[in-house]
Structures are given as C-alpha cells and as structure tokens.
N, C-alpha and C. Protein backbone atom coordinates (compact mmCIF):
# COMPACT_ATOMS: atom_id res chain seq x y z
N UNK A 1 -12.16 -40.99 85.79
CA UNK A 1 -11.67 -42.09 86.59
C UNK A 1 -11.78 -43.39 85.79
N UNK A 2 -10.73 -44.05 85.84
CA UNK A 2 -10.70 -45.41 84.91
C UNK A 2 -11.36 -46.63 85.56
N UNK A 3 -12.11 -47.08 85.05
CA UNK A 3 -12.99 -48.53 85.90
C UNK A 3 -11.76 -49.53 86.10
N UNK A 4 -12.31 -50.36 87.28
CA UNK A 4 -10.81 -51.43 86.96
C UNK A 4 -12.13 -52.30 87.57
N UNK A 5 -12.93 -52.51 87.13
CA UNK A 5 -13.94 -53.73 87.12
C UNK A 5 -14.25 -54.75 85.91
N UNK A 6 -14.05 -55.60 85.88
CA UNK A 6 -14.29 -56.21 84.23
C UNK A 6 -15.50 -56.25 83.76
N UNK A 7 -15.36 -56.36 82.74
CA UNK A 7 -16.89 -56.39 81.92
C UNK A 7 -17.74 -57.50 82.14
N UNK A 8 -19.16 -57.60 81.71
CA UNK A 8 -19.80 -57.90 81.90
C UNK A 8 -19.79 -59.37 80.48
N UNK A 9 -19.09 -58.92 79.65
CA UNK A 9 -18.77 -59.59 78.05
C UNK A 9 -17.17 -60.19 77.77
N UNK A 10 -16.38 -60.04 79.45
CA UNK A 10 -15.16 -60.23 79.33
C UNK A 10 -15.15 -61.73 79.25
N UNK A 11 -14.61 -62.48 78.27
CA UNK A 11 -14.78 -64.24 78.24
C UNK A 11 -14.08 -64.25 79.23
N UNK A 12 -12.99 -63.61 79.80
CA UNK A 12 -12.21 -64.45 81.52
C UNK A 12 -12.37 -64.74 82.58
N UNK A 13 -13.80 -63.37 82.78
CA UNK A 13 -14.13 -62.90 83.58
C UNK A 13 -15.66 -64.23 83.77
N UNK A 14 -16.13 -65.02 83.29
CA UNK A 14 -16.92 -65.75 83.08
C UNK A 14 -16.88 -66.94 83.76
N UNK A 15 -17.83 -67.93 84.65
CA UNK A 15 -17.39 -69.20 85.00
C UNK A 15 -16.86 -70.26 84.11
N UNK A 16 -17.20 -71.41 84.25
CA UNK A 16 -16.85 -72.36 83.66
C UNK A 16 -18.14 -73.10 82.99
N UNK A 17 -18.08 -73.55 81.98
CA UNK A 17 -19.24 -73.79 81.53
C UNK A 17 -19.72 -75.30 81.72
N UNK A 18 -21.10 -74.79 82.03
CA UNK A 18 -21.86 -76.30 83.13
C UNK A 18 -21.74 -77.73 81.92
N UNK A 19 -21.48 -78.91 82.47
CA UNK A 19 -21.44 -80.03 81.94
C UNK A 19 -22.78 -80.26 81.02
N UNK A 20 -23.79 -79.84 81.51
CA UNK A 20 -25.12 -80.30 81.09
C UNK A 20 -25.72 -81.38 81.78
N UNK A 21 -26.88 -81.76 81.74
CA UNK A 21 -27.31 -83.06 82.52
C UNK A 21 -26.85 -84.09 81.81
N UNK A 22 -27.35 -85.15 82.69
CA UNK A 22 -27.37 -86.30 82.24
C UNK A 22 -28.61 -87.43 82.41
N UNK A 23 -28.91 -88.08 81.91
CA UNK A 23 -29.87 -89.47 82.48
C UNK A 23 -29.78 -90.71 81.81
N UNK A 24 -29.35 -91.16 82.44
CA UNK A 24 -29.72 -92.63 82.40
C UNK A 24 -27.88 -92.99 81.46
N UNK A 25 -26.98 -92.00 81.95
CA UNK A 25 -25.76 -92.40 80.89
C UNK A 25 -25.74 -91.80 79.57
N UNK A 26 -27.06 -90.55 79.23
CA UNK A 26 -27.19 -90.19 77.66
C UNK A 26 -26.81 -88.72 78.12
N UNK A 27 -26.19 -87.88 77.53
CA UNK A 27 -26.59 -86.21 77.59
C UNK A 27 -27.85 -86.15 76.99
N UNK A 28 -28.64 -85.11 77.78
CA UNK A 28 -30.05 -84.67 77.44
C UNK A 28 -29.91 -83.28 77.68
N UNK A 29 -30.85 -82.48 76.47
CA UNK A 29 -30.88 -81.10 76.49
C UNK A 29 -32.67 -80.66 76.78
N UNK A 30 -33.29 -79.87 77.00
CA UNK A 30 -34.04 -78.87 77.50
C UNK A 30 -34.82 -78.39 76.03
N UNK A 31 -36.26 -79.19 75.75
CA UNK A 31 -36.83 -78.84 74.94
C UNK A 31 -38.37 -78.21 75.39
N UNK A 32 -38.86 -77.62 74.40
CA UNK A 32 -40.40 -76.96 74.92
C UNK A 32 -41.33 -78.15 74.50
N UNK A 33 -42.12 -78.90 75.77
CA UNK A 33 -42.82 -79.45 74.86
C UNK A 33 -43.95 -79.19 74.96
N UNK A 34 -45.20 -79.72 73.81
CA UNK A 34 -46.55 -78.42 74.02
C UNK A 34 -47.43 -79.92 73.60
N UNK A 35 -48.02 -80.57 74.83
CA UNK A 35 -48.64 -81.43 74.92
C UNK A 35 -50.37 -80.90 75.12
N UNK A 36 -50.60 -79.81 75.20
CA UNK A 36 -52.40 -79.57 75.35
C UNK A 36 -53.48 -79.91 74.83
N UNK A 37 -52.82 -80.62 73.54
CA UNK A 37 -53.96 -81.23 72.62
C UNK A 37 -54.28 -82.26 73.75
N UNK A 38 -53.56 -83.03 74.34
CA UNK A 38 -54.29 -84.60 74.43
C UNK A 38 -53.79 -84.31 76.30
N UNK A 39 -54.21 -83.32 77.06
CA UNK A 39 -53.96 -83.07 78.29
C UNK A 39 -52.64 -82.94 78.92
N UNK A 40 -51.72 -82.68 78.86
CA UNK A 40 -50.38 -82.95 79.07
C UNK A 40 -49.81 -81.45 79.47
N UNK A 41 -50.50 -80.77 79.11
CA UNK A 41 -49.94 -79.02 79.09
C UNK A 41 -48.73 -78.65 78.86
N UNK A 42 -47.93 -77.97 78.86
CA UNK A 42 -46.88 -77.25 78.34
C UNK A 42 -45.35 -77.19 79.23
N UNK A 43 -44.51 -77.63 78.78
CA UNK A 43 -43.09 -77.58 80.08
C UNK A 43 -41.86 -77.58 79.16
N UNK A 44 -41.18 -77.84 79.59
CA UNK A 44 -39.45 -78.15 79.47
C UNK A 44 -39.40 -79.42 79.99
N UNK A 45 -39.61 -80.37 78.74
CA UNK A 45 -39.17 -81.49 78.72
C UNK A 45 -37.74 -81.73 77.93
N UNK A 46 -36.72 -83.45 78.32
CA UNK A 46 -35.71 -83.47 78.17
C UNK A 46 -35.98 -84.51 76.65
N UNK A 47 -34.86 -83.94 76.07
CA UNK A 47 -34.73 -85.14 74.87
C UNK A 47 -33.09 -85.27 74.75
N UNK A 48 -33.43 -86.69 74.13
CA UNK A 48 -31.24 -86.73 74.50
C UNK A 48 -31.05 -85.71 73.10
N UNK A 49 -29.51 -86.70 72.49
CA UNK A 49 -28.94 -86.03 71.50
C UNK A 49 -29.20 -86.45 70.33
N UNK A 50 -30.02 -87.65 70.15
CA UNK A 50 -30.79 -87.84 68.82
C UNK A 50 -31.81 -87.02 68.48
N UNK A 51 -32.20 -86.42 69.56
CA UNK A 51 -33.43 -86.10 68.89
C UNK A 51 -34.82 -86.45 69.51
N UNK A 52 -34.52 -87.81 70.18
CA UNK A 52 -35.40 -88.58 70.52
C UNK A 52 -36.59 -87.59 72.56
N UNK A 53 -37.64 -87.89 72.39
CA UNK A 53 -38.08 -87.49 74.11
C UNK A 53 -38.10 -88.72 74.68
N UNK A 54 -37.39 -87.99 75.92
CA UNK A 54 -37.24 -88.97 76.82
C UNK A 54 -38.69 -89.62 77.46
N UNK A 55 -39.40 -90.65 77.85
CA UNK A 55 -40.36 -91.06 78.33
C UNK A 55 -40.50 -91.66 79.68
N UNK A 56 -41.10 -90.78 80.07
CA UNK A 56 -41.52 -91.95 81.81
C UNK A 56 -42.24 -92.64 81.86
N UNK A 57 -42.28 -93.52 82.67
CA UNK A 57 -43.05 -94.83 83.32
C UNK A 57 -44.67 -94.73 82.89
N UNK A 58 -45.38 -93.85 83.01
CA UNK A 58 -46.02 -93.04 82.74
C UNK A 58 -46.75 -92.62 81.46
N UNK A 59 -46.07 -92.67 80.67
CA UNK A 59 -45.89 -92.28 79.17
C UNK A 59 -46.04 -90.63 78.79
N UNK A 60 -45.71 -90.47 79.70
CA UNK A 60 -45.61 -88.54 78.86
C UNK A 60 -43.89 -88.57 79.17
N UNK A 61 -43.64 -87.30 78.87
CA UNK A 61 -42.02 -87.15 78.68
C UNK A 61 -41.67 -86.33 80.49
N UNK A 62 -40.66 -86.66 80.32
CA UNK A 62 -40.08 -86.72 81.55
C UNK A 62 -39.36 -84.97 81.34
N UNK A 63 -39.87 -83.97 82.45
CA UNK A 63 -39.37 -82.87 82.58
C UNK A 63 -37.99 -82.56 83.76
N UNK A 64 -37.70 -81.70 82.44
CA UNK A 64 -36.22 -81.23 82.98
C UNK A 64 -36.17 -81.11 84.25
N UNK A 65 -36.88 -80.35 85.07
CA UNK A 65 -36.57 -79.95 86.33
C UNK A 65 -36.43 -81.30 87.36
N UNK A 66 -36.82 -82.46 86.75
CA UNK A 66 -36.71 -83.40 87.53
C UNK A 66 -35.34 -84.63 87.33
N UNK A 67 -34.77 -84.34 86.43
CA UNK A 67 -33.43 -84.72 86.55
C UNK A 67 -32.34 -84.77 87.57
C-alpha cells in the first residue's frame, strides 16, 4: 500500500519559519550562559547580533524566556 502522508523531511510540508525575537528594536538570539562562578547559575540568556549580552537593570543578563 502506497503512503500518501508526507514526510517528516518534506521542506513543503514544514511551517514557516519563526521571525526570531526581538528587544528593544535589536534581533537577539538564545545563548548558554554559565554564570556559577560569581552566583548567577546557568540559563539561556539573550545576546543580540554583535555578539554583545544583553543586561538588565540588575546587572546579570537578561533570559530568553522573558522576552
């Protein structure tokens, strides 16, 4: 019997691909950051497209999930 379901690898068959975030007017991407030396512990913090981490009010880096 012939499948008539598409694949799982079919590019058509695929959504549309997400914009990415944003903040503050910059694209920002989803980095690991590993702050435990100096208390900060471990997350998915955002850095734009330089390169640069983003910083909160606060002074530790501002995590993704809160965008």
């Amino acid at each position: 019997m012939l499948r008539t379901s598409k694949s799982k690898n079919d590019p058509t068959a695929r959504g549309p691909v997400s914009e990415g975030k944003v903040f503050e007017g910059k694209k920002v991407k989803p980095v690991l950051y590993v702050g435990t030396a100096i208390g900060h512990g471990r997350y998915i913090a955002v850095q734009d497209e330089g390169g640069k981490l983003i910083m909160g009010r606060d002074g530790r880096p501002v995590a993704f999930r809160d965008i």
